[in-house]
C-alpha atoms as a PDB file:
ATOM      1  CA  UNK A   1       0.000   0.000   0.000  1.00  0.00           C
ATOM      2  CA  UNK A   2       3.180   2.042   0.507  1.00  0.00           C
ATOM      3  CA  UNK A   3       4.671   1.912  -2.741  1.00  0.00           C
ATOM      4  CA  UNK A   4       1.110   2.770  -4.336  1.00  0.00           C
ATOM      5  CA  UNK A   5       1.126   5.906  -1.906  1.00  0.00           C
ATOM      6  CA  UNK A   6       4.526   6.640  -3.122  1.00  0.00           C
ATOM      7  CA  UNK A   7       3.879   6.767  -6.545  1.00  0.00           C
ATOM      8  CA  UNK A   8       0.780   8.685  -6.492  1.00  0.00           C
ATOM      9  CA  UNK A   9       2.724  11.346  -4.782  1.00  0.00           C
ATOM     10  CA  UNK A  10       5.600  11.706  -6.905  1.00  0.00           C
ATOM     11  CA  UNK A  11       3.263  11.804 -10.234  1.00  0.00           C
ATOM     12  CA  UNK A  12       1.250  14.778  -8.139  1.00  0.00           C
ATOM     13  CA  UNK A  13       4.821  16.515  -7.887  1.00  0.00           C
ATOM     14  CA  UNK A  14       5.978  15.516 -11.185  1.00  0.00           C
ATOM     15  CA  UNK A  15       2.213  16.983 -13.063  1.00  0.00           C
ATOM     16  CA  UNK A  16       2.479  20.176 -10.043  1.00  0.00           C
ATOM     17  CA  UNK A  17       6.523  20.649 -11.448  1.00  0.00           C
ATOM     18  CA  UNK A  18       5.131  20.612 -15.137  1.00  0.00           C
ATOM     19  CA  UNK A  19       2.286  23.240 -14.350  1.00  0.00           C
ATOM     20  CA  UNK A  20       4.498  25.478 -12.847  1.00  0.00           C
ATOM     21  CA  UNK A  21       6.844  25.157 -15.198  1.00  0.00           C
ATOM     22  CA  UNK A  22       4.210  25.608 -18.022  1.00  0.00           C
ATOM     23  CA  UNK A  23       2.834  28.632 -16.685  1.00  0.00           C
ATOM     24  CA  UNK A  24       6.698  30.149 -15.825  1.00  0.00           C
ATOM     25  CA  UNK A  25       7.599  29.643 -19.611  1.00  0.00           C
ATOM     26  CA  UNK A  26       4.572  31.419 -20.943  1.00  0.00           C
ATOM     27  CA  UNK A  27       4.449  34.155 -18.576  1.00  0.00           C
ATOM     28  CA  UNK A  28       8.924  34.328 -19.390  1.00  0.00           C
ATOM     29  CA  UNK A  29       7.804  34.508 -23.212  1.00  0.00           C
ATOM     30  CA  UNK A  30       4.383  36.050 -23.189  1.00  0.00           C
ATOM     31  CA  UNK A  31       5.794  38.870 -25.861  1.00  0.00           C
ATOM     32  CA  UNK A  32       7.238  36.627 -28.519  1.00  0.00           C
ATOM     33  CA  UNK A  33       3.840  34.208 -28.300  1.00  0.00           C
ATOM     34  CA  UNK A  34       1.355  37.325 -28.272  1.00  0.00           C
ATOM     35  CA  UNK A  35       3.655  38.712 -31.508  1.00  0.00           C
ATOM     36  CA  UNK A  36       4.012  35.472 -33.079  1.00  0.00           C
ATOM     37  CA  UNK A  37       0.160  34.555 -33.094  1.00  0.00           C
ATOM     38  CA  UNK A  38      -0.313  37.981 -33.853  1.00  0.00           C
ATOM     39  CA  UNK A  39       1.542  37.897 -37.147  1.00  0.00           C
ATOM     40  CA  UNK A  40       0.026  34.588 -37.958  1.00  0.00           C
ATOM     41  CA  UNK A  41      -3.395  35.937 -37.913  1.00  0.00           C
ATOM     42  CA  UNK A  42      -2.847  39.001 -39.764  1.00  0.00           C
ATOM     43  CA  UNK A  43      -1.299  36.774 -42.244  1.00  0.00           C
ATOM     44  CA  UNK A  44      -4.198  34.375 -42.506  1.00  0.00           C
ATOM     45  CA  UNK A  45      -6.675  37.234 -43.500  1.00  0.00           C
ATOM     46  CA  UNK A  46      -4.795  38.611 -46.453  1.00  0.00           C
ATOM     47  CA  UNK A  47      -0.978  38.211 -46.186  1.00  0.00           C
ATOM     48  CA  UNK A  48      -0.066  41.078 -43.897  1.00  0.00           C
ATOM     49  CA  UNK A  49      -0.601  44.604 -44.417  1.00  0.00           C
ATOM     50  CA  UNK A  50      -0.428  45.217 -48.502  1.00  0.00           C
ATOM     51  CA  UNK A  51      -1.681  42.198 -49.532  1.00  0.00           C
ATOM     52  CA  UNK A  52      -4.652  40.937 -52.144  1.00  0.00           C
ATOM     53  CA  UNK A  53      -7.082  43.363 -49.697  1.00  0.00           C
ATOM     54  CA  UNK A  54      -8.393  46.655 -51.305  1.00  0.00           C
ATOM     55  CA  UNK A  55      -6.945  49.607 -49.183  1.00  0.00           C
ATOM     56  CA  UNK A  56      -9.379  52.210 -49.334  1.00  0.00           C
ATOM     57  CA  UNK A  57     -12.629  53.309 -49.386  1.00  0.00           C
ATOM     58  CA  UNK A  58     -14.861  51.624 -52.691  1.00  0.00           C
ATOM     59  CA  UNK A  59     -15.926  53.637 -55.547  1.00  0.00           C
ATOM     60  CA  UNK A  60     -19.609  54.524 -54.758  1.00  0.00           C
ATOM     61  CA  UNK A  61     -20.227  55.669 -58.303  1.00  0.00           C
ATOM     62  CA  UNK A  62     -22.935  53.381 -60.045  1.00  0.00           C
ATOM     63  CA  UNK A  63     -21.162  51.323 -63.210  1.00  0.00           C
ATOM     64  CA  UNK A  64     -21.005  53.287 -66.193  1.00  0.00           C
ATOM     65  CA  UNK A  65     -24.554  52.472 -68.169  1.00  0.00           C
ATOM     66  CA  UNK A  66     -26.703  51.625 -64.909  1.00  0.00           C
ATOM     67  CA  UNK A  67     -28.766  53.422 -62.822  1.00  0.00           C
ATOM     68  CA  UNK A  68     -28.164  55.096 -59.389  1.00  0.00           C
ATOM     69  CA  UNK A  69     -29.620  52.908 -57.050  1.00  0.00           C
ATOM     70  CA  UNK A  70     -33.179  55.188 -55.334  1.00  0.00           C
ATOM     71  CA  UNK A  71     -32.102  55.320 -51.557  1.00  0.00           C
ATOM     72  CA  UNK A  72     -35.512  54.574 -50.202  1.00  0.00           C
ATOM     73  CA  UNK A  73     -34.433  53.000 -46.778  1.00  0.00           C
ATOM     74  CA  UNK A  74     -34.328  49.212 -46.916  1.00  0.00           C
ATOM     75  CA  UNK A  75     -36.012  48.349 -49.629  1.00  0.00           C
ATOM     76  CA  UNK A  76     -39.756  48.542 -47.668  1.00  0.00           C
ATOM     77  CA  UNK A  77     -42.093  49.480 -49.767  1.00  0.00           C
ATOM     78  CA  UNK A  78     -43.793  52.420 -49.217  1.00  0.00           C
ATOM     79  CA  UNK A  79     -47.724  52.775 -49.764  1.00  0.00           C
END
């Protein structure tokens, strides 16, 4: 019953040493993981600033040929 008690107690320090350790590391290297996911997720929506993404404001001019859209709210008619 010893040896069980024994080795229940050393995996508790080994996972309570691992935690620690886990949460040491991240809170060492915080600024390299916030800047690293960071640039990973900028990436992932359109390769980092200058990418395939329009900068700028769309033209709000109708296409040459069609009509300017009437502005009548949401598209309720009106009786």
């Amino acid at each position: 019953m010893q040896k069980i008690i024994n080795v229940l107690a050393l995996a508790s320090t080994a996972v309570s040493i691992a935690v620690v350790g886990t949460g040491a590391y991240v809170y060492v290297n915080k600024d390299s993981i916030i800047e690293s996911i960071t640039e990973k997720a900028i990436g992932g929506i359109g390769g980092g600033i200058g990418g395939d993404l329009p900068i700028g404001t769309p033209d709000l001019a109708p296409p040459a040929g069609q009509a300017a859209v009437p502005s009548g709210g949401l598209g309720v008619p009106t009786f």
